[in-house]
Structures are given as structure tokens and as C-alpha cells.
C-alpha atoms as a PDB file:
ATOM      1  CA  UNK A   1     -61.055  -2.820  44.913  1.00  0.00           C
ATOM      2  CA  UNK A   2     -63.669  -4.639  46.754  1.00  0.00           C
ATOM      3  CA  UNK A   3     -67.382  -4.454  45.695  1.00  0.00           C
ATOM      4  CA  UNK A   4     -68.730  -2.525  48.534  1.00  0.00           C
ATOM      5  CA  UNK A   5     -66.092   0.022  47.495  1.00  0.00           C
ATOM      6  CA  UNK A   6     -67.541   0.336  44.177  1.00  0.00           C
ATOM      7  CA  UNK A   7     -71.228   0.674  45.497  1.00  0.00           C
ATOM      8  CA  UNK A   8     -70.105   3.695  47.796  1.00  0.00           C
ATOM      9  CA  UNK A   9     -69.236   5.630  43.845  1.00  0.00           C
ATOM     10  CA  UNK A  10     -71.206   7.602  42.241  1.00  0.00           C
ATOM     11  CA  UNK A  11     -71.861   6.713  38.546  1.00  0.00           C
ATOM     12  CA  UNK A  12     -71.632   9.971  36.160  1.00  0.00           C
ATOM     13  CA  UNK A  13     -72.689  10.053  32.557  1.00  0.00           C
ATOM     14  CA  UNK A  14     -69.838  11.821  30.691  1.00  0.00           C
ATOM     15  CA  UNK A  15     -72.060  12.079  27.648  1.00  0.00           C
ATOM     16  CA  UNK A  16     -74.444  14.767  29.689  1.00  0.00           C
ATOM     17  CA  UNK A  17     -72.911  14.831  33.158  1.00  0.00           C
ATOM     18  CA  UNK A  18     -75.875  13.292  34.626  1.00  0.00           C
ATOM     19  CA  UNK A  19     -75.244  11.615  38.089  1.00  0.00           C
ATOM     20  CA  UNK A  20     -76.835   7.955  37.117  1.00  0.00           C
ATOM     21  CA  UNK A  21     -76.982   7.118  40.680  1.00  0.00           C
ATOM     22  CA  UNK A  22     -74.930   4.210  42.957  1.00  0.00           C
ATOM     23  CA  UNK A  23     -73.996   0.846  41.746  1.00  0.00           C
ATOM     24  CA  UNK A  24     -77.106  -1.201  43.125  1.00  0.00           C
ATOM     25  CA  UNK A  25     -75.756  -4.861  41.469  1.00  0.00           C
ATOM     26  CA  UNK A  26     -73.552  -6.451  39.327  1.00  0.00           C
ATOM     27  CA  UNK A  27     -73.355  -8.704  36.468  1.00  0.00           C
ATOM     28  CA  UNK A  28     -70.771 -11.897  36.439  1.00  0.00           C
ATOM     29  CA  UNK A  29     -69.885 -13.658  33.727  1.00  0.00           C
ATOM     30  CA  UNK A  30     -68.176 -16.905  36.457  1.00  0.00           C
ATOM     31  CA  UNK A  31     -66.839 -18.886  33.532  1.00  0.00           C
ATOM     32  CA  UNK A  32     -64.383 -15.834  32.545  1.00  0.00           C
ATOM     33  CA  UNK A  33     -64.812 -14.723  36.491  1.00  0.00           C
ATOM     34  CA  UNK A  34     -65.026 -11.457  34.770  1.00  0.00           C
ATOM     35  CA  UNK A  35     -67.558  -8.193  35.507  1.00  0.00           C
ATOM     36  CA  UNK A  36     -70.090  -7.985  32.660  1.00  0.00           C
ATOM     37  CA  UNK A  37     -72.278  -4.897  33.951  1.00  0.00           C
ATOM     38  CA  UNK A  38     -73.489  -2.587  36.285  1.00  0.00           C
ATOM     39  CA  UNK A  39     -77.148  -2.322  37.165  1.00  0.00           C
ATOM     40  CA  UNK A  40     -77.923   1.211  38.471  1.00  0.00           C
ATOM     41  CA  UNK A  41     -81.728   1.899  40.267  1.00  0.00           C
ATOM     42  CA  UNK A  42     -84.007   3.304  37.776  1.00  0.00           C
ATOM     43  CA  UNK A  43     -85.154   6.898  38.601  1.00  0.00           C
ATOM     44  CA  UNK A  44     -87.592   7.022  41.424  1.00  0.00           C
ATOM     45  CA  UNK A  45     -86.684   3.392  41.924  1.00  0.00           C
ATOM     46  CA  UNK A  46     -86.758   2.367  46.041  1.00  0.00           C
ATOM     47  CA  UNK A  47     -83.159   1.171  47.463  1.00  0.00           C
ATOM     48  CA  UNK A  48     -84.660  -1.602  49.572  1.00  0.00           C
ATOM     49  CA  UNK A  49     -88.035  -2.194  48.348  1.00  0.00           C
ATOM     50  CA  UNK A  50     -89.239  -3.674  44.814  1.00  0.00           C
ATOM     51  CA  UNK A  51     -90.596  -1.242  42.608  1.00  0.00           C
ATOM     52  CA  UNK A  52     -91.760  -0.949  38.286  1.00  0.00           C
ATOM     53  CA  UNK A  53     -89.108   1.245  37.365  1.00  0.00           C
ATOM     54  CA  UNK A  54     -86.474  -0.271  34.926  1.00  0.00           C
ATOM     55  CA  UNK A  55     -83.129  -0.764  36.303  1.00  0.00           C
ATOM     56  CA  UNK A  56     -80.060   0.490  33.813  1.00  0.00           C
ATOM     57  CA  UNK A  57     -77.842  -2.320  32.781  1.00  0.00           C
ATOM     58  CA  UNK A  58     -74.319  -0.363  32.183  1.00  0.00           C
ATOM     59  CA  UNK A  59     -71.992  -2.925  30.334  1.00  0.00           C
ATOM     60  CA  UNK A  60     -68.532  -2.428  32.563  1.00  0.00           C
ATOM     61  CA  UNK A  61     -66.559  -1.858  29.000  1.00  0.00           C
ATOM     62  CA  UNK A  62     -68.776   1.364  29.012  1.00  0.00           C
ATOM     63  CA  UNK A  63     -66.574   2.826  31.736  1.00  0.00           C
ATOM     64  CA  UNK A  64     -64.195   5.460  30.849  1.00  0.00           C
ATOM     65  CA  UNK A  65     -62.677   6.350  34.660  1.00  0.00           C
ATOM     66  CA  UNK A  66     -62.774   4.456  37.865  1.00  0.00           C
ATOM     67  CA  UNK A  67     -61.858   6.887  40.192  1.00  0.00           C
ATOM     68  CA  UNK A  68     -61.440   7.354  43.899  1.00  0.00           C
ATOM     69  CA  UNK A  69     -64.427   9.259  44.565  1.00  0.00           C
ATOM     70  CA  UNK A  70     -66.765   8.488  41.178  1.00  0.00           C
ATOM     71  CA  UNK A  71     -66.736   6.003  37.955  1.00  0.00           C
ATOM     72  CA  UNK A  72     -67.162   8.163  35.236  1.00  0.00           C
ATOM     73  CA  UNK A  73     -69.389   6.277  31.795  1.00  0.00           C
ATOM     74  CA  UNK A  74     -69.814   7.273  28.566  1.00  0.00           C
ATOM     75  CA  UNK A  75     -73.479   6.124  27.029  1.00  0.00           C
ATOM     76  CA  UNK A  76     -76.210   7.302  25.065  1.00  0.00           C
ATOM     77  CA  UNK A  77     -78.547   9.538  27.099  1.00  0.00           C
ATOM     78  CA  UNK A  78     -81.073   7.002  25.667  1.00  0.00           C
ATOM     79  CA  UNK A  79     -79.215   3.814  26.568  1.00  0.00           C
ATOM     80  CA  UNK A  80     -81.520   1.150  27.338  1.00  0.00           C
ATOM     81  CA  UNK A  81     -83.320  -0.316  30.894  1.00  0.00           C
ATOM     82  CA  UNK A  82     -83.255  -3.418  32.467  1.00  0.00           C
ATOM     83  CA  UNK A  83     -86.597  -5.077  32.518  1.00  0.00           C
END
């Protein structure tokens, strides 16, 4: 699966079913060349402008599904945001 592929999914929350939103970056570990995390927009954060909202850092061993049409995580509905 390429990375653009990934960033057309929809990331769901299985804990609450909350739609989390798009897959706006990634985090690389290049030593392992491994995936560490996915950083979703904050809410109300702009797509192509800066903004203060938080971002949420997903670690990728938080996914439960990668599917064809969504990637389905399992985290606290208080998990933490990216500074």
C-alpha cells in the first residue's frame, strides 16, 4: 500500500466510533525503516494552512483493521495531542 493510499482512509475510533479524520502525516522511525505513528488534524484544524489546534499522534501499533475503505483504531477517547 502506498502512502497516498493510506491518506485517502478514513481513521475510525473503535472505542466510540468517532471518525478521527484523514491521515494528515506520518511518523518514521528510518533506522528500523518502520511506521511509528499517524498524525491526524486536530478538530477544527485547517488542511493546508497552520493553525493552534493539537494534532493527534496515533502510534501505528494502535491499529486494529486496515481496510480497503477505512483503518479502524482502538484508543482512549482521551488519548493525547500532538503539540
Amino acid at each position: 500500500m502506498k502512502i497516498s493510499d493510506l491518506k485517502s482512509l478514513r481513521v475510525v475510533n473503535l472505542e466510540n466510533g468517532k471518525v478521527l479524520g484523514r491521515i494528515h502525516d506520518l511518523v518514521l522511525d528510518v533506522n528500523e525503516g518502520t511506521v511509528k505513528a499517524m498524525i491526524l488534524p486536530g478538530e477544527g484544524k485547517w488542511r493546508l494552512f497552520s493553525s493552534t489546534e493539537k494534532e493527534l499522534e496515533v502510534p501505528w501499533e494502535k491499529i486494529r483493521k486496515l481496510g480497503k475503505d477505512v483503518i479502524l483504531v482502538e484508543v482512549a477517547q482521551s488519548w493525547p495531542l500532538k503539540e
